[in-house]
Every structure is written in C-alpha cells, then in structure tokens.
Protein backbone atom coordinates (compact mmCIF):
# COMPACT_ATOMS: atom_id res chain seq x y z
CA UNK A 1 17.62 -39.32 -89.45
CA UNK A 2 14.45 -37.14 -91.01
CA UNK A 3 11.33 -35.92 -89.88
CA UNK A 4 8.74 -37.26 -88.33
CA UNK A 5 5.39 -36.96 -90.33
CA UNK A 6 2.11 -38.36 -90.74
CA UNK A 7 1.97 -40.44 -93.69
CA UNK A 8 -0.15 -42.87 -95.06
CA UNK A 9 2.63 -45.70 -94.26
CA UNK A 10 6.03 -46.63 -93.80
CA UNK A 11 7.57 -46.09 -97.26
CA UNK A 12 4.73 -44.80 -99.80
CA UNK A 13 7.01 -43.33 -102.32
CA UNK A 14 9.38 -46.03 -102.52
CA UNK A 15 10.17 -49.37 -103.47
CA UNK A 16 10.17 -52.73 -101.61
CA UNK A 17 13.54 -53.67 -99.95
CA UNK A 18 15.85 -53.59 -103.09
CA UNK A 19 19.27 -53.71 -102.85
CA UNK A 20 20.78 -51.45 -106.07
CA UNK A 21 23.94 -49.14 -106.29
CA UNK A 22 23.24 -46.48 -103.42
CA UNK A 23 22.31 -49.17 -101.05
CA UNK A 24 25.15 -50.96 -101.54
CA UNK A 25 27.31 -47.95 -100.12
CA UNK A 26 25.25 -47.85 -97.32
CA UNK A 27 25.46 -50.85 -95.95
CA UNK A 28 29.67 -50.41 -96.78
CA UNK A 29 29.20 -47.38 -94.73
CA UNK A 30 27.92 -49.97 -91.69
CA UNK A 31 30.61 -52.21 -92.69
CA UNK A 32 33.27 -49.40 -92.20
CA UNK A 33 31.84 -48.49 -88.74
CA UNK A 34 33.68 -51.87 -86.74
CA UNK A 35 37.33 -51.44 -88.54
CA UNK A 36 36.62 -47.31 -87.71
CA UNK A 37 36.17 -48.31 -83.79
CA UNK A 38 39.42 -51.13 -84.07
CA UNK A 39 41.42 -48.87 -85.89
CA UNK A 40 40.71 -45.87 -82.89
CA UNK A 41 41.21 -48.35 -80.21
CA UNK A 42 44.60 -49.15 -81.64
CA UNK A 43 45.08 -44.88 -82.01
CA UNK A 44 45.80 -45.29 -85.53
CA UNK A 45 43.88 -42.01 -86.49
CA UNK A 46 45.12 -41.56 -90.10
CA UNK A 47 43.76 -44.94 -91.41
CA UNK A 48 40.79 -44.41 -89.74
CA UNK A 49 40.57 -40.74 -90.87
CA UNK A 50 40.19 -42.24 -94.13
CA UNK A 51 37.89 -44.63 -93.88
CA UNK A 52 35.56 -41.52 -91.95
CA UNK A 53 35.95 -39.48 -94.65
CA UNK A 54 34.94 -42.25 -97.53
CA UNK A 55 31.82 -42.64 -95.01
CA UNK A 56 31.21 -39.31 -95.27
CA UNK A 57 31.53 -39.09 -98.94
CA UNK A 58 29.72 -42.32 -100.06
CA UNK A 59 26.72 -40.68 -97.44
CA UNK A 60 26.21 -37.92 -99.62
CA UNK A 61 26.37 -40.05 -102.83
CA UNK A 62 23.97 -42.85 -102.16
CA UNK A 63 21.78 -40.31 -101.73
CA UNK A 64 22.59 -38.38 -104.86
CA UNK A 65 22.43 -41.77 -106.95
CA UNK A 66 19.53 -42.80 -105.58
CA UNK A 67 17.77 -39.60 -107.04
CA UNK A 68 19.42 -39.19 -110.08
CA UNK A 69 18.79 -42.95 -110.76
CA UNK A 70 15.36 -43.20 -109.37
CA UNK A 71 16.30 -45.53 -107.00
CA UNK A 72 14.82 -44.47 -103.62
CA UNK A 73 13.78 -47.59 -101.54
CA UNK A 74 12.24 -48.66 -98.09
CA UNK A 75 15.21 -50.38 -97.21
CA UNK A 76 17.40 -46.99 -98.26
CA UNK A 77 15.11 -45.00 -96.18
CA UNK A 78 15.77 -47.34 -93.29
CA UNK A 79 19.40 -48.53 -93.79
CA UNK A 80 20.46 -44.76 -94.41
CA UNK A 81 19.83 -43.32 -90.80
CA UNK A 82 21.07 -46.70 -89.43
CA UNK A 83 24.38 -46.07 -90.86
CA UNK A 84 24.95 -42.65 -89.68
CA UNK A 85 23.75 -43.53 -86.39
CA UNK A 86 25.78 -46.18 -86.28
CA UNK A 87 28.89 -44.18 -87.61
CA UNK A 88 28.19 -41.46 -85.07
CA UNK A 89 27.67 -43.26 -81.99
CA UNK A 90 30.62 -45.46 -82.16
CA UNK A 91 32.93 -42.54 -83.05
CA UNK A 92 31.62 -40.53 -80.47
CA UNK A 93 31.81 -43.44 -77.56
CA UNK A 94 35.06 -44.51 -78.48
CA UNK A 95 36.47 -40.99 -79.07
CA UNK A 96 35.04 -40.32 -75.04
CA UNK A 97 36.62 -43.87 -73.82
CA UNK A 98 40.01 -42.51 -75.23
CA UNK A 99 39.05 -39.14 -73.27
CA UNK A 100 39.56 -37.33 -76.82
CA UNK A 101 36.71 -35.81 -77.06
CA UNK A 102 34.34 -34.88 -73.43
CA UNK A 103 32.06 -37.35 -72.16
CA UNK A 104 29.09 -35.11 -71.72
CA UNK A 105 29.63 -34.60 -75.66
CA UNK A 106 28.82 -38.39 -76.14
CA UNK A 107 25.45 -38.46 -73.66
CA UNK A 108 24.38 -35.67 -75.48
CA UNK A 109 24.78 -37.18 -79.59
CA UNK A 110 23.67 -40.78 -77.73
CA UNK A 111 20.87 -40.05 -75.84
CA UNK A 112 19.16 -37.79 -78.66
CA UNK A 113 19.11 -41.11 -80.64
CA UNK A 114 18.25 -42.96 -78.31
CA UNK A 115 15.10 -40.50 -78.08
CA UNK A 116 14.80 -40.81 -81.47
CA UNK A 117 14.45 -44.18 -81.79
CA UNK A 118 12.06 -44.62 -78.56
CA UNK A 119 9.87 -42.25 -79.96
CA UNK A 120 9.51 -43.84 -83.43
CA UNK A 121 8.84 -47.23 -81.21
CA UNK A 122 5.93 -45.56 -79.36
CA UNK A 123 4.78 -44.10 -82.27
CA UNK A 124 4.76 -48.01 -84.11
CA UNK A 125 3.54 -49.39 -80.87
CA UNK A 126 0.20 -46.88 -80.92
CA UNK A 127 -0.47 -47.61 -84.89
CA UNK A 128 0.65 -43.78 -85.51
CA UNK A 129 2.16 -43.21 -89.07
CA UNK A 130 4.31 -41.43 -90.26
CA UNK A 131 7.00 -40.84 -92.86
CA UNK A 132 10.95 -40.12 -92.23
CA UNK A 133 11.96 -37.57 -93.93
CA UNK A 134 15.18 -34.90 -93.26
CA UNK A 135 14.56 -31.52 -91.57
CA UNK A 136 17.22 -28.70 -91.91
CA UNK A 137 18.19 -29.11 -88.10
CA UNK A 138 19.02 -32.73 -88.34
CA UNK A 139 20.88 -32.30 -91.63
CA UNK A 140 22.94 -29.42 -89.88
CA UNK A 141 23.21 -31.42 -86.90
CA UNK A 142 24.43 -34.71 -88.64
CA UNK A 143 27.05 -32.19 -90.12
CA UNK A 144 28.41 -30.57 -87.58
CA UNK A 145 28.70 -34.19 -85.50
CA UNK A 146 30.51 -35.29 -88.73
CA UNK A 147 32.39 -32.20 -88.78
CA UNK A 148 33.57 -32.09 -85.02
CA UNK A 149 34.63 -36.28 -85.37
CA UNK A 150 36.65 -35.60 -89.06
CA UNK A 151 38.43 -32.61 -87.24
CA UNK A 152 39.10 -34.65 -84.19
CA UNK A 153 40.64 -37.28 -86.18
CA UNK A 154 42.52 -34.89 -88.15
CA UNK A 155 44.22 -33.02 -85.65
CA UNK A 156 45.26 -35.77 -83.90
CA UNK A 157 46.86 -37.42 -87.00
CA UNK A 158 48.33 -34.58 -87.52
CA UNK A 159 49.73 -34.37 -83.71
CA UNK A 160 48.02 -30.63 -83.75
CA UNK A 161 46.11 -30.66 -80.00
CA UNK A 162 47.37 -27.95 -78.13
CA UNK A 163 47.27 -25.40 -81.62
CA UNK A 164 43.72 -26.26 -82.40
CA UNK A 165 42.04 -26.68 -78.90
CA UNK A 166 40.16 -23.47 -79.16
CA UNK A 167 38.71 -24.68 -82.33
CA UNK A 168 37.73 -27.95 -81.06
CA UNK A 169 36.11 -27.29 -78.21
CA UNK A 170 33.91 -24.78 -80.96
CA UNK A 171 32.84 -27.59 -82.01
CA UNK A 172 31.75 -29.42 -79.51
CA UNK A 173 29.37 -26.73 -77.80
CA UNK A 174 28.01 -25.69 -81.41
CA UNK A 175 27.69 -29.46 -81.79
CA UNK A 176 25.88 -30.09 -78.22
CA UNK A 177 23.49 -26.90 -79.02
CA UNK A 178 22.89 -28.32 -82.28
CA UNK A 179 21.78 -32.17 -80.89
CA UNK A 180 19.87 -30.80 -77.83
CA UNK A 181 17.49 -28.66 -80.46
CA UNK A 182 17.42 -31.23 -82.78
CA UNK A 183 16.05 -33.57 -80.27
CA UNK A 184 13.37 -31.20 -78.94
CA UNK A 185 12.48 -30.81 -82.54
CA UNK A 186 11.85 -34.85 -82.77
CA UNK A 187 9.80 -34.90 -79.66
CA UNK A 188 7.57 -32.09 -80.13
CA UNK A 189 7.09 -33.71 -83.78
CA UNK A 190 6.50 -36.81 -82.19
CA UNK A 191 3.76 -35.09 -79.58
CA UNK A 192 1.88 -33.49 -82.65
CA UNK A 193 1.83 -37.11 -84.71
CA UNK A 194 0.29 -38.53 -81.41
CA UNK A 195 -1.88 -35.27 -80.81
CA UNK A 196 -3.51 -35.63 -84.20
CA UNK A 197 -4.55 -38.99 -84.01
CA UNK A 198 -6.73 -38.78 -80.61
C-alpha cells in the first residue's frame, strides 16, 4: 500500500476506472487469493506455492506494464493494494490456523492493515486528501512478508522444517520489525495530513 500524502484528490494523475492489461492481472491476483487459502487448508503447499509465486510475479508486472504502457488508473491505484492485502492476510491467517507460521506474526501483518485502512477512513471521513503512493518501508515490508510466506511454502513442500528453522524464524522477526515501523510510518503520516489541514 503507498504513502499517505496530501493531494489535490483521489487519483489526479490517472485515469477513470479502466480496466486494460495490468489491471487485468490484478484482479487475477484477487482471484488467486481463495484457491491459495483452499489449496493450504487441504496442505497441498506445492500447488499453492505456485500460484504465490505467479502472484508475486504478475505484482511486479502490472505495475511495470502499466508504466511502460501508460496505463496507470484510479482503479489500478486502488485494486493494486487490495490485492496484496488480500494475498497477505489470508496467507498469513491461514498459515497461523495451521500453526505454520506464529500467531503473534499474523496480529502483527493484520492489524497494521487494519490501521491502514482505518486511518485512510478517518482521513475520507474529515474531507482530508491525499494521494497513495509507495514509500521504501512499505515496499521492503510487502517484500519481506512475501518473502517469509514463499519460503514458508517452500520449505514445507519441500518437507525441509527442522533444516531451515533458524532461517525461518529470521524471517519472521525481520518481518514483524519491518510491519511494526511501517505502521508507525502510516500513522505519523496520517497525523501530519490531519495536522496540516487545521
């Protein structure tokens, strides 16, 4: 999800809600996000290893295309964090159902989004606006949560727990660190859109 900023509106620079090419992938990215959860219920990591990774991929390309092609739209700017928030919570709330990855991992990633998304509805609510755009925190935290879920996945379709448990558990404190700064970025962004304005 990007950065909070005060804009003239929601979606200056783009167009209306078009669907083209790199929206398209995103909403097969929210489309992949119900067969991900089914397919980890049933503990069939491989298949849904792969359909994580395509995620993954087609997340960096829509955004790629949508450059190249000059195809940046309001609905892109609001279907895009959608997706990965999607993707992200329901990996990280089914992987902590399964007890594969640790709870407290799963609180942390949810309730920064859910912080997130409270703030930009306060923000609506008082006529405050702003413009979404990335910051290098939440790119390197939406990373490292994509990391820590594709190595989850991997070592257990590979049957590689014990070996690799060092490593994972890496992850999830970098990860944790990560989402808690990340969120304190968001609200003290959040404070200074609101500060400005009274």
């Amino acid at each position: 999800m990007g950065r909070l900023e005060q804009g003239k509106g929601y979606g200056t620079l783009m167009d209306a809600g078009r669907m083209n090419i790199p929206n398209a992938l995103t909403v097969m990215r929210i489309i992949f996000v119900p067969v991900i959860v089914i397919l980890l219920m049933q503990g069939d990591f491989f298949k849904a290893l792969i359909l994580f990774a395509l995620s993954g991929i087609s997340d960096g390309l829509d955004g790629f295309l949508a450059r190249i092609l000059n195809q940046q739209t309001e609905l892109g700017a609001y279907l895009d964090p959608i997706a990965d928030k999607a993707l992200m919570i329901s990996c990280f709330v089914t992987l902590s159902i399964k007890h594969i990855i640790p709870g407290w991992l799963s609180v942390i990633v949810v309730s920064r989004d859910c912080i997130i998304l409270l703030g930009v509805a306060v923000l609506a609510i008082m006529s405050v606006s702003f413009q979404i755009r990335p910051t290098m925190i939440s790119k390197l935290t939406t990373v490292l949560q994509l990391l820590t879920v594709f190595l989850v996945l991997a070592v257990h379709s590979l049957s590689l727990e014990g070996d690799l448990k060092t490593v994972l558990w890496g992850f999830y404190v970098v990860t944790a660190i990560l989402t808690i700064a990340s969120g304190l970025n968001y609200i003290f962004k959040g404070i200074r859109c609101i500060n400005s304005t009274t």
